[in-house]
PDB file of N, CA and C in Angstrom:
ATOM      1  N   UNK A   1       0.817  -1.193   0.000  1.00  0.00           N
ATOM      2  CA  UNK A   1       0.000   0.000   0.000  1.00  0.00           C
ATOM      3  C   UNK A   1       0.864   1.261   0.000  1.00  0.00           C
ATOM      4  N   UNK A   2       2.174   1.517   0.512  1.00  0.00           N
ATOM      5  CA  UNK A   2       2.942   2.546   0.955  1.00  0.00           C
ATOM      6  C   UNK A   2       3.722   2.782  -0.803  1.00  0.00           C
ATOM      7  N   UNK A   3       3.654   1.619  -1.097  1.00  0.00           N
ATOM      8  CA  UNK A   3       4.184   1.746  -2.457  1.00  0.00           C
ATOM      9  C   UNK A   3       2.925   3.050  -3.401  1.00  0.00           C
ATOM     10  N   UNK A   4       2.135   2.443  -3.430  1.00  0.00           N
ATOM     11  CA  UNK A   4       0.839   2.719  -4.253  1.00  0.00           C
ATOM     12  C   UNK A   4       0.935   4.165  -3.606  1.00  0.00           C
ATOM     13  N   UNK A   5       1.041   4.678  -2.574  1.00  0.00           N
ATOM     14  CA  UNK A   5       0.906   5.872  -2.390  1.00  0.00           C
ATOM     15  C   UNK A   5       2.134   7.054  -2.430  1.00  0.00           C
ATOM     16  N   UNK A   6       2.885   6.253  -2.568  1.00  0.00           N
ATOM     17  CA  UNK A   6       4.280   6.916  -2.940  1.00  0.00           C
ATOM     18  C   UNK A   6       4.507   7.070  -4.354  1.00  0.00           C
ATOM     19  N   UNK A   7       3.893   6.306  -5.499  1.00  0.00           N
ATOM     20  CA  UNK A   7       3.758   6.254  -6.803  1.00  0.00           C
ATOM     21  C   UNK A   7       2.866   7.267  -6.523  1.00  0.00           C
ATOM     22  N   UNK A   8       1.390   8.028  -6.406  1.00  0.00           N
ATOM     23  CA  UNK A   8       0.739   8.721  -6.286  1.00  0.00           C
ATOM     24  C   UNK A   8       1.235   9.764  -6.135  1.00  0.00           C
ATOM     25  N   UNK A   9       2.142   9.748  -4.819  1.00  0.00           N
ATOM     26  CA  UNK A   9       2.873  11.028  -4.698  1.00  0.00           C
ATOM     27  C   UNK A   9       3.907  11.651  -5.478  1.00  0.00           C
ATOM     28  N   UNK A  10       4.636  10.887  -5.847  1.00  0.00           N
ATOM     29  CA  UNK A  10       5.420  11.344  -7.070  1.00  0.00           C
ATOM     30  C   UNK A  10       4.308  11.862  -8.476  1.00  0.00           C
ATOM     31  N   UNK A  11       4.139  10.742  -8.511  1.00  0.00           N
ATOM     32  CA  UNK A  11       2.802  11.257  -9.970  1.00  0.00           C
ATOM     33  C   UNK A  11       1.677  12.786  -9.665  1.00  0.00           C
ATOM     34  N   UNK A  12       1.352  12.773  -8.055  1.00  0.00           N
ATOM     35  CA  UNK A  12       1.220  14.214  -8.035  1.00  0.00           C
ATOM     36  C   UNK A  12       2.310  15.333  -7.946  1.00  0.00           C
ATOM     37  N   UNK A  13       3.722  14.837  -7.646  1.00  0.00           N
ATOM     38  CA  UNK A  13       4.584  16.451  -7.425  1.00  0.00           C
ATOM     39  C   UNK A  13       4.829  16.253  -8.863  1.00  0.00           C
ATOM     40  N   UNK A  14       4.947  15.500  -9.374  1.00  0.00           N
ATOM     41  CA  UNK A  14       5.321  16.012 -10.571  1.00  0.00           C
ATOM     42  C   UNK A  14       4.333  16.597 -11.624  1.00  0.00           C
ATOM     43  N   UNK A  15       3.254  16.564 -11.728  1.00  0.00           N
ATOM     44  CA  UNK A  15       2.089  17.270 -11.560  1.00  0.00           C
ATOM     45  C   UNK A  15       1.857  18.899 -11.154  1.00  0.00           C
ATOM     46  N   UNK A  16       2.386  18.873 -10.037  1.00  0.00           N
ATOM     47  CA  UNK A  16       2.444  19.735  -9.507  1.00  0.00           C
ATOM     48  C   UNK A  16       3.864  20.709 -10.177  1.00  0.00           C
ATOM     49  N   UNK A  17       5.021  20.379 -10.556  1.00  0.00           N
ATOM     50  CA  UNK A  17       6.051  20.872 -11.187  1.00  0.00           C
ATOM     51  C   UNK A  17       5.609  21.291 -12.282  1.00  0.00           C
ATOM     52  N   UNK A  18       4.895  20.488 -13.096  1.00  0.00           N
ATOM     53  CA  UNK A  18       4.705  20.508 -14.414  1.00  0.00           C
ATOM     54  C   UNK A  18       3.595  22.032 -14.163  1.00  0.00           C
ATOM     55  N   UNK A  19       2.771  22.112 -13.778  1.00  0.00           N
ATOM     56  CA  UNK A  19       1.923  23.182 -13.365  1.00  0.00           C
ATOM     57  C   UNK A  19       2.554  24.620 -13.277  1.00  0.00           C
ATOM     58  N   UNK A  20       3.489  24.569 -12.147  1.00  0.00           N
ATOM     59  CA  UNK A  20       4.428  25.461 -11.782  1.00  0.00           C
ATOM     60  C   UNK A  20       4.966  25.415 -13.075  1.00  0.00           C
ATOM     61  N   UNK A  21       5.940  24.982 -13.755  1.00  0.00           N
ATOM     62  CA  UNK A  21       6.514  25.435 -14.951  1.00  0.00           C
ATOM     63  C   UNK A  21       5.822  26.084 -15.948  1.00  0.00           C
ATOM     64  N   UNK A  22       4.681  25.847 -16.048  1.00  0.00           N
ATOM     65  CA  UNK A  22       3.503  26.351 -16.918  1.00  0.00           C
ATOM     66  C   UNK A  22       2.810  27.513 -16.412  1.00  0.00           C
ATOM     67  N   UNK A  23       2.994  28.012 -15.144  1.00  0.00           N
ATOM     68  CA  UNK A  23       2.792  29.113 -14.731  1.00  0.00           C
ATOM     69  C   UNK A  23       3.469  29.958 -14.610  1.00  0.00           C
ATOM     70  N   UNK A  24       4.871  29.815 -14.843  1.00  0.00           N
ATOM     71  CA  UNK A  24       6.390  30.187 -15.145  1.00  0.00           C
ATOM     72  C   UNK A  24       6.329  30.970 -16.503  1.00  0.00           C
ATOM     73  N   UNK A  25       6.365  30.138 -17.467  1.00  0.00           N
ATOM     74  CA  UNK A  25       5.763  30.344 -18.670  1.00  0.00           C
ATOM     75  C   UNK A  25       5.461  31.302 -19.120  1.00  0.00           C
ATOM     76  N   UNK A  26       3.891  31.281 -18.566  1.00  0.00           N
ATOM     77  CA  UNK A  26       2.874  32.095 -18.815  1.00  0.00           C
ATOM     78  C   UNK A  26       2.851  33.500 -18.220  1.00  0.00           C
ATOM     79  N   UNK A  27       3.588  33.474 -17.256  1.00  0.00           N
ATOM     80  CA  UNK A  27       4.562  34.693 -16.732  1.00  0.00           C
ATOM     81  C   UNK A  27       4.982  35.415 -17.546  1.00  0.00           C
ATOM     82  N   UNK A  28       6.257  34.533 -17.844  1.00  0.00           N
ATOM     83  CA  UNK A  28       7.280  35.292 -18.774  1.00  0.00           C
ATOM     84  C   UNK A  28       6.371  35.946 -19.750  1.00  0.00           C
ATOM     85  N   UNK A  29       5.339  34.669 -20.600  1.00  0.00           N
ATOM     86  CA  UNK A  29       4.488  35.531 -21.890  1.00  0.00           C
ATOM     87  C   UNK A  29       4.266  36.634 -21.485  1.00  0.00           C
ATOM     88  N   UNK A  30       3.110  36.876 -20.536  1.00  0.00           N
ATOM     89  CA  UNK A  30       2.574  38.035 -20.113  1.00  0.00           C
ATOM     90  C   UNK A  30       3.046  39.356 -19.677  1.00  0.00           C
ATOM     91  N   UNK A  31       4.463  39.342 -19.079  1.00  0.00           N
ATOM     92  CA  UNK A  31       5.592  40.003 -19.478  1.00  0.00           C
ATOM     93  C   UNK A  31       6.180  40.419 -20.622  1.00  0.00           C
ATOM     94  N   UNK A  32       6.584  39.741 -21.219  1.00  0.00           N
ATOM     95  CA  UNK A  32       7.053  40.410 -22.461  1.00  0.00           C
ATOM     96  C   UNK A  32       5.558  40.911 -23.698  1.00  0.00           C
ATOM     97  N   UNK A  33       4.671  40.159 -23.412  1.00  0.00           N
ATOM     98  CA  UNK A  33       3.485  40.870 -23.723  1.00  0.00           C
ATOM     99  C   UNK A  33       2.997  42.611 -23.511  1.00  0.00           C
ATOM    100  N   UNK A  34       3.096  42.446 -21.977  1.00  0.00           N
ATOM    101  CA  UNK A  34       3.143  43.748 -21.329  1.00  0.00           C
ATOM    102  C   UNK A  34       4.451  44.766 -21.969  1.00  0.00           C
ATOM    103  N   UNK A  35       5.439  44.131 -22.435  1.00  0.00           N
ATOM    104  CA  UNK A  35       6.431  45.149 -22.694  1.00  0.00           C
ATOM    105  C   UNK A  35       5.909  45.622 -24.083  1.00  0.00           C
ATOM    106  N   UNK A  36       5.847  44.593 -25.071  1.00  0.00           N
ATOM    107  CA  UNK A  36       5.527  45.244 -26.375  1.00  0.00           C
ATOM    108  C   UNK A  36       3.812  46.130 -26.565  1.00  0.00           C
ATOM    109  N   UNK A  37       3.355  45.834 -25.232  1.00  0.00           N
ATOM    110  CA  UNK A  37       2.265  46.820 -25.603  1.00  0.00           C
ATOM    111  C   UNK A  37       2.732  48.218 -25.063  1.00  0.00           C
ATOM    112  N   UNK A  38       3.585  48.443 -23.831  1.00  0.00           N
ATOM    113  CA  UNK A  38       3.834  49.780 -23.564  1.00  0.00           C
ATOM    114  C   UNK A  38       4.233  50.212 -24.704  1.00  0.00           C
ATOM    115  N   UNK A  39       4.947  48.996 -25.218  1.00  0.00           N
ATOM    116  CA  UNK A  39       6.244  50.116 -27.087  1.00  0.00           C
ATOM    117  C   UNK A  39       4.897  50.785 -28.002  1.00  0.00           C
ATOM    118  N   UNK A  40       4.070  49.823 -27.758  1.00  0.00           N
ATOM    119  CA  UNK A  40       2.804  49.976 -29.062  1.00  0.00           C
ATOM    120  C   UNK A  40       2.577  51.113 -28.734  1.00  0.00           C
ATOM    121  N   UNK A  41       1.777  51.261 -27.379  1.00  0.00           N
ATOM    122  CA  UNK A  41       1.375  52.325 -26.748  1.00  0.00           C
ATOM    123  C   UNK A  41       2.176  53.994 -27.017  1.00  0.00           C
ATOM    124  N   UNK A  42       3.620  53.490 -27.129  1.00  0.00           N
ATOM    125  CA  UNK A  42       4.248  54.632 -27.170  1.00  0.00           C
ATOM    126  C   UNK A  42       4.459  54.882 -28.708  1.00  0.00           C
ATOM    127  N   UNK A  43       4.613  54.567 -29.283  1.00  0.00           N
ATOM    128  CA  UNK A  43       4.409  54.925 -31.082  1.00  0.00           C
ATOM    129  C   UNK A  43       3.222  55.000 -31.033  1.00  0.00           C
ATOM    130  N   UNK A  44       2.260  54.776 -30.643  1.00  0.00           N
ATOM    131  CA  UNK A  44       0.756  55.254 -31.380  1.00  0.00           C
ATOM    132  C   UNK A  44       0.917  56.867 -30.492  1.00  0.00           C
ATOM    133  N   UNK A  45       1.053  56.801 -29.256  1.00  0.00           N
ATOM    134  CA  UNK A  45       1.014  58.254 -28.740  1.00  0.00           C
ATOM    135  C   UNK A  45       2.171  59.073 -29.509  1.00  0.00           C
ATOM    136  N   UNK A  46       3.034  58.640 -29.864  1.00  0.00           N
ATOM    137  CA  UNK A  46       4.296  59.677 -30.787  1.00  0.00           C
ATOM    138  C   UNK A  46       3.628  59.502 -32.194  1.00  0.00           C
ATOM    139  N   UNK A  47       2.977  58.876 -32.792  1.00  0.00           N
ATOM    140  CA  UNK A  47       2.166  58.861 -33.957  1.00  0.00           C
ATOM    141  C   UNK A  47       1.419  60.191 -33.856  1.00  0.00           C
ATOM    142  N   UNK A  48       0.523  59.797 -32.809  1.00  0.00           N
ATOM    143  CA  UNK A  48      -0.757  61.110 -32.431  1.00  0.00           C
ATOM    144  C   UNK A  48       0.316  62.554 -32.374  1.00  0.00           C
ATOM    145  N   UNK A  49       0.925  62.473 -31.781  1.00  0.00           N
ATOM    146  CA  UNK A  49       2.008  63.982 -31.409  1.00  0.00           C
ATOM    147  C   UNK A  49       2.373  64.124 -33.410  1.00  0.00           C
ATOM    148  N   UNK A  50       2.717  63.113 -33.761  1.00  0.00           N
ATOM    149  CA  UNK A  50       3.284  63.809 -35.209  1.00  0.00           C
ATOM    150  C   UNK A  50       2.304  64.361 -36.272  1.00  0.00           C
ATOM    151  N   UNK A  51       0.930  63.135 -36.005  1.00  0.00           N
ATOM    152  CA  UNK A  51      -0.411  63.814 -36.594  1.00  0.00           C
ATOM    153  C   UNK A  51      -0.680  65.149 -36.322  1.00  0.00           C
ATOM    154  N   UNK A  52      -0.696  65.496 -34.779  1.00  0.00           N
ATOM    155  CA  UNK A  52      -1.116  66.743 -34.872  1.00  0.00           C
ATOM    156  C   UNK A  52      -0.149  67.900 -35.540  1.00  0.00           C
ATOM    157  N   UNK A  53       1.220  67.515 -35.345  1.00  0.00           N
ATOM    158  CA  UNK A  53       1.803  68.816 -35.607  1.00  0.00           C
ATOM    159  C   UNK A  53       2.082  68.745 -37.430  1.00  0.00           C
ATOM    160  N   UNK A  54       1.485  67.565 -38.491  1.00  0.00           N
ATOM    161  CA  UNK A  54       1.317  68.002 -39.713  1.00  0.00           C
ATOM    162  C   UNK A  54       0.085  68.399 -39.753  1.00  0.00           C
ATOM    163  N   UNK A  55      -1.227  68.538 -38.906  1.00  0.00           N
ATOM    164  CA  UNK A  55      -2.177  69.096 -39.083  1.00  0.00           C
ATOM    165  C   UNK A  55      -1.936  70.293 -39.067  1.00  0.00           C
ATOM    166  N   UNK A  56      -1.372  70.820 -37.895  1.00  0.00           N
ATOM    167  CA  UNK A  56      -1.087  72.214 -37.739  1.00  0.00           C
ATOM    168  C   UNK A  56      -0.085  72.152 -38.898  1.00  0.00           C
ATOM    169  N   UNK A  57       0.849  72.296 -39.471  1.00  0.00           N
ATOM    170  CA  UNK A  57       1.582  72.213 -40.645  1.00  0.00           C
ATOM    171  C   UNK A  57       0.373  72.786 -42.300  1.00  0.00           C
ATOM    172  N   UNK A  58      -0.014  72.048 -42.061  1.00  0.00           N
ATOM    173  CA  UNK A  58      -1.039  71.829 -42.989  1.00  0.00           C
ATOM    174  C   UNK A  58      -1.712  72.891 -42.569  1.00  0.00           C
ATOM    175  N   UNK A  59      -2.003  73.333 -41.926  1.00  0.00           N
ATOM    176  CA  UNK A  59      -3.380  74.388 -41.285  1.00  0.00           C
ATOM    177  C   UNK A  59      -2.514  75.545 -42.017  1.00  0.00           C
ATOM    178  N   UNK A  60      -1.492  76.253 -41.179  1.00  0.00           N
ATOM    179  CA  UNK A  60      -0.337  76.991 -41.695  1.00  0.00           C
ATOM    180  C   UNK A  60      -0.519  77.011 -43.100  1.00  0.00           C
ATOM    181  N   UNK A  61       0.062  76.475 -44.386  1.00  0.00           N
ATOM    182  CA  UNK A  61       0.119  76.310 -45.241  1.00  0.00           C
ATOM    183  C   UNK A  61      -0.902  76.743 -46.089  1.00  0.00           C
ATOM    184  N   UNK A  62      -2.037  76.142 -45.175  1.00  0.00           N
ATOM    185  CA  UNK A  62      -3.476  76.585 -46.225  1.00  0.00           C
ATOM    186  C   UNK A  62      -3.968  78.142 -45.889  1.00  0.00           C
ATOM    187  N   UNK A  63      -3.384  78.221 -44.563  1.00  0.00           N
ATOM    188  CA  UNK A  63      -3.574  80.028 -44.732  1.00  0.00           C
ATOM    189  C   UNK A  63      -2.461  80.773 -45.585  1.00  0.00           C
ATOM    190  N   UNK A  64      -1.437  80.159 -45.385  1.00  0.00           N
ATOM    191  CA  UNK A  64      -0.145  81.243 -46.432  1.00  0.00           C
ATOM    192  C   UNK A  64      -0.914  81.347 -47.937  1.00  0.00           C
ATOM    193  N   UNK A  65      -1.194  79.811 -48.288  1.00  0.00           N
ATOM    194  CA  UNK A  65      -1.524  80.310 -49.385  1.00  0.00           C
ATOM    195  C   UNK A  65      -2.770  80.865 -49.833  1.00  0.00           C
ATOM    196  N   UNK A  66      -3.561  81.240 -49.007  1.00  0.00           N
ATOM    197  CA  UNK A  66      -5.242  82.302 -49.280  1.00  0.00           C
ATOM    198  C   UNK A  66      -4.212  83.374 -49.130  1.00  0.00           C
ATOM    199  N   UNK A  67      -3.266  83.875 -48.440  1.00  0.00           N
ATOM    200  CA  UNK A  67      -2.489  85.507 -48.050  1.00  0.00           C
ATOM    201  C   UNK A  67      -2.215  85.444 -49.786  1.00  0.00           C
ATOM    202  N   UNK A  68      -0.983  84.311 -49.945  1.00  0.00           N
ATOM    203  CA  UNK A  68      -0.090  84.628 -51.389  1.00  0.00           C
ATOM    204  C   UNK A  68      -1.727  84.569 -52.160  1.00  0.00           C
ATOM    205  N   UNK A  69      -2.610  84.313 -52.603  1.00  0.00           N
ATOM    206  CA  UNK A  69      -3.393  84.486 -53.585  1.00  0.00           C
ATOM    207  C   UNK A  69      -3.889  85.840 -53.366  1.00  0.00           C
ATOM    208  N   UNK A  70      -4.722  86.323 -51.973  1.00  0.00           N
ATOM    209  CA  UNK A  70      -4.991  87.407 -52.077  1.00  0.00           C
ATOM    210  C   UNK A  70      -3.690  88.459 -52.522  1.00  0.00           C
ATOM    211  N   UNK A  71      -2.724  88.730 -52.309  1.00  0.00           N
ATOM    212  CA  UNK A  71      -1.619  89.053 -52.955  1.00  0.00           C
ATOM    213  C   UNK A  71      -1.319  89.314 -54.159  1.00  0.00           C
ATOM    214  N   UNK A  72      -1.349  87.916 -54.741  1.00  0.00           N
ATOM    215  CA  UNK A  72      -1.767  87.980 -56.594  1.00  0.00           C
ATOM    216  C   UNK A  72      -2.534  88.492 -56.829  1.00  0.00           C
ATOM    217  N   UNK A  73      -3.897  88.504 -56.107  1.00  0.00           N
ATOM    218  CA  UNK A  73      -4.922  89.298 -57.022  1.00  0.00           C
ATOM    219  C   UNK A  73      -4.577  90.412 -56.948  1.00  0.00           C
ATOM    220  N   UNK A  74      -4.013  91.167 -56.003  1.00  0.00           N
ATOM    221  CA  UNK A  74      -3.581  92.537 -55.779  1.00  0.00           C
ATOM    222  C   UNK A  74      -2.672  93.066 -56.973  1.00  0.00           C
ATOM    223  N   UNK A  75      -1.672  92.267 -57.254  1.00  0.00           N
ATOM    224  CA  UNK A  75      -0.894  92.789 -57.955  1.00  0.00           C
ATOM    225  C   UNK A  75      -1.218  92.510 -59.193  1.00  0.00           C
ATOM    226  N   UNK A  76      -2.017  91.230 -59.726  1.00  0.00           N
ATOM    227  CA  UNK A  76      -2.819  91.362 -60.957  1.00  0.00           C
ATOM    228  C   UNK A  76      -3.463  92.738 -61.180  1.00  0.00           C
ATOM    229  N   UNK A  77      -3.926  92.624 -59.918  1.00  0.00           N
ATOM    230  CA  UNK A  77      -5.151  93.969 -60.818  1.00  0.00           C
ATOM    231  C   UNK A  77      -4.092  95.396 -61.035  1.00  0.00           C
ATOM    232  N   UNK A  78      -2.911  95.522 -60.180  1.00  0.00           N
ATOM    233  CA  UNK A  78      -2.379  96.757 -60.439  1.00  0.00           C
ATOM    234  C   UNK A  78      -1.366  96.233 -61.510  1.00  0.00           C
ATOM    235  N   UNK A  79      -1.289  95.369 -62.426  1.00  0.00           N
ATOM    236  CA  UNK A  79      -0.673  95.345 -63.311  1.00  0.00           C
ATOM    237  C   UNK A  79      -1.260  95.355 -64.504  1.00  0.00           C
ATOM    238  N   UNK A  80      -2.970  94.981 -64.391  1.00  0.00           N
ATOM    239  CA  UNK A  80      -3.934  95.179 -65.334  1.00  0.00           C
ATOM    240  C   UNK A  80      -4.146  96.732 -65.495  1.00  0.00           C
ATOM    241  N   UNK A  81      -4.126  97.550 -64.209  1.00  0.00           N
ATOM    242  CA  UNK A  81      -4.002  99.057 -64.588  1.00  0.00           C
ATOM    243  C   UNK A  81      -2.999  99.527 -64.779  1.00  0.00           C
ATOM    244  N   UNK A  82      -1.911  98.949 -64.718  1.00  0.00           N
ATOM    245  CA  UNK A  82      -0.285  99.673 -65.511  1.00  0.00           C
ATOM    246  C   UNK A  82      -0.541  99.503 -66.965  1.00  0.00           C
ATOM    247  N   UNK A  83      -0.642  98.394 -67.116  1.00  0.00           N
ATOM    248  CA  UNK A  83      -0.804  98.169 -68.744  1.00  0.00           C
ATOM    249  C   UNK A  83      -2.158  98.960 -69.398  1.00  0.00           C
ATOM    250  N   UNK A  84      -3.294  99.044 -68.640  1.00  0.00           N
ATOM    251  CA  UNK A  84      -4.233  99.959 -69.528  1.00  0.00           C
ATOM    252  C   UNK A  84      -3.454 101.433 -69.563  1.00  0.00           C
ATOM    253  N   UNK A  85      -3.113 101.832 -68.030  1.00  0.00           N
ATOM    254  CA  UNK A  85      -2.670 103.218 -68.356  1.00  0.00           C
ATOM    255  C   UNK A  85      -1.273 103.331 -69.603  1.00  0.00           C
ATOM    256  N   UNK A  86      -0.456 102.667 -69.785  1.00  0.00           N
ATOM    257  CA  UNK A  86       0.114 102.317 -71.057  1.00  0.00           C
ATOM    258  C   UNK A  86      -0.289 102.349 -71.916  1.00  0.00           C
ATOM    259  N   UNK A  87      -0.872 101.786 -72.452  1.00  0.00           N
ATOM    260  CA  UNK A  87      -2.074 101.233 -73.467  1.00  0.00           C
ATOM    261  C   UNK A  87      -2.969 102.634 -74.070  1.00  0.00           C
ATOM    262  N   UNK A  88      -3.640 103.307 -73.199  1.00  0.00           N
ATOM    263  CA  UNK A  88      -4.030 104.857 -73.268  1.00  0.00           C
ATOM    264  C   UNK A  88      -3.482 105.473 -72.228  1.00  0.00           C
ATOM    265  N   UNK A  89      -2.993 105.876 -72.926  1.00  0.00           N
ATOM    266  CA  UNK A  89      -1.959 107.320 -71.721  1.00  0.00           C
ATOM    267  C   UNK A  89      -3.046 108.618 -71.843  1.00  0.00           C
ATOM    268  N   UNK A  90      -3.858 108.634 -72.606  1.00  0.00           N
ATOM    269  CA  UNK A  90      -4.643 109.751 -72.562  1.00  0.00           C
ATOM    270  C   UNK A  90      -6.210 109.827 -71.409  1.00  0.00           C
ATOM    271  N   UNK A  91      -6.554 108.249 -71.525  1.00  0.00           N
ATOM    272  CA  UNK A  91      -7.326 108.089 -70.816  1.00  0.00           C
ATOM    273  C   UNK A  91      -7.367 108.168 -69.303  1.00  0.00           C
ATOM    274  N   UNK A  92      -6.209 107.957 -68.794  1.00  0.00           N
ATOM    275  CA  UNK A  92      -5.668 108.386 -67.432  1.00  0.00           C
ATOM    276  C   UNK A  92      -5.660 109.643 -66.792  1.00  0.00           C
ATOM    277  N   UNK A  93      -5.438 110.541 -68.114  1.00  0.00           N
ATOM    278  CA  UNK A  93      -5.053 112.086 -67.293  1.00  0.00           C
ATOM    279  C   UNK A  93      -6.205 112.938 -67.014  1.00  0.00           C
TER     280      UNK A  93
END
């Protein structure tokens, strides 16, 4: 009988090892799991930081260029009246 229960007992610690190693394991996974999500975490938040500042980039840009057009039109039109006053020099005076 002492046999039979000593076979048992071995067949449970080792059982029991095998468990523990597998909870070992699953450790480590969950660890290095945890690490590559902080990395994720941190490129998507340095993603977001770079999005915004080509938005603002972009924002910038689309106002310079309404200034430079209003601009052109300015100097279109005073180059449309250089050339008429050219054009008739009499009509000017």
């Amino acid at each position: 009988m002492e046999r039979g229960v000593s076979t048992e007992s071995s067949s449970l610690e080792s059982l029991v090892q095998e468990i523990g190693e597998a909870v070992l394991a699953t450790t480590e996974t969950v660890e290095q799991l945890t690490g590559h999500m902080d990395t994720l975490a941190k490129q998507v938040q340095q993603q977001g930081y770079q999005i915004f500042a080509l938005s603002d980039t972009v924002q910038t840009l689309a106002e310079n260029q309404d200034a430079t057009l209003e601009r052109l039109a300015q100097l279109t039109d005073t180059l449309q009246r250089l050339v008429a006053a050219i054009e008739d020099p009499e009509g000017s005076a």
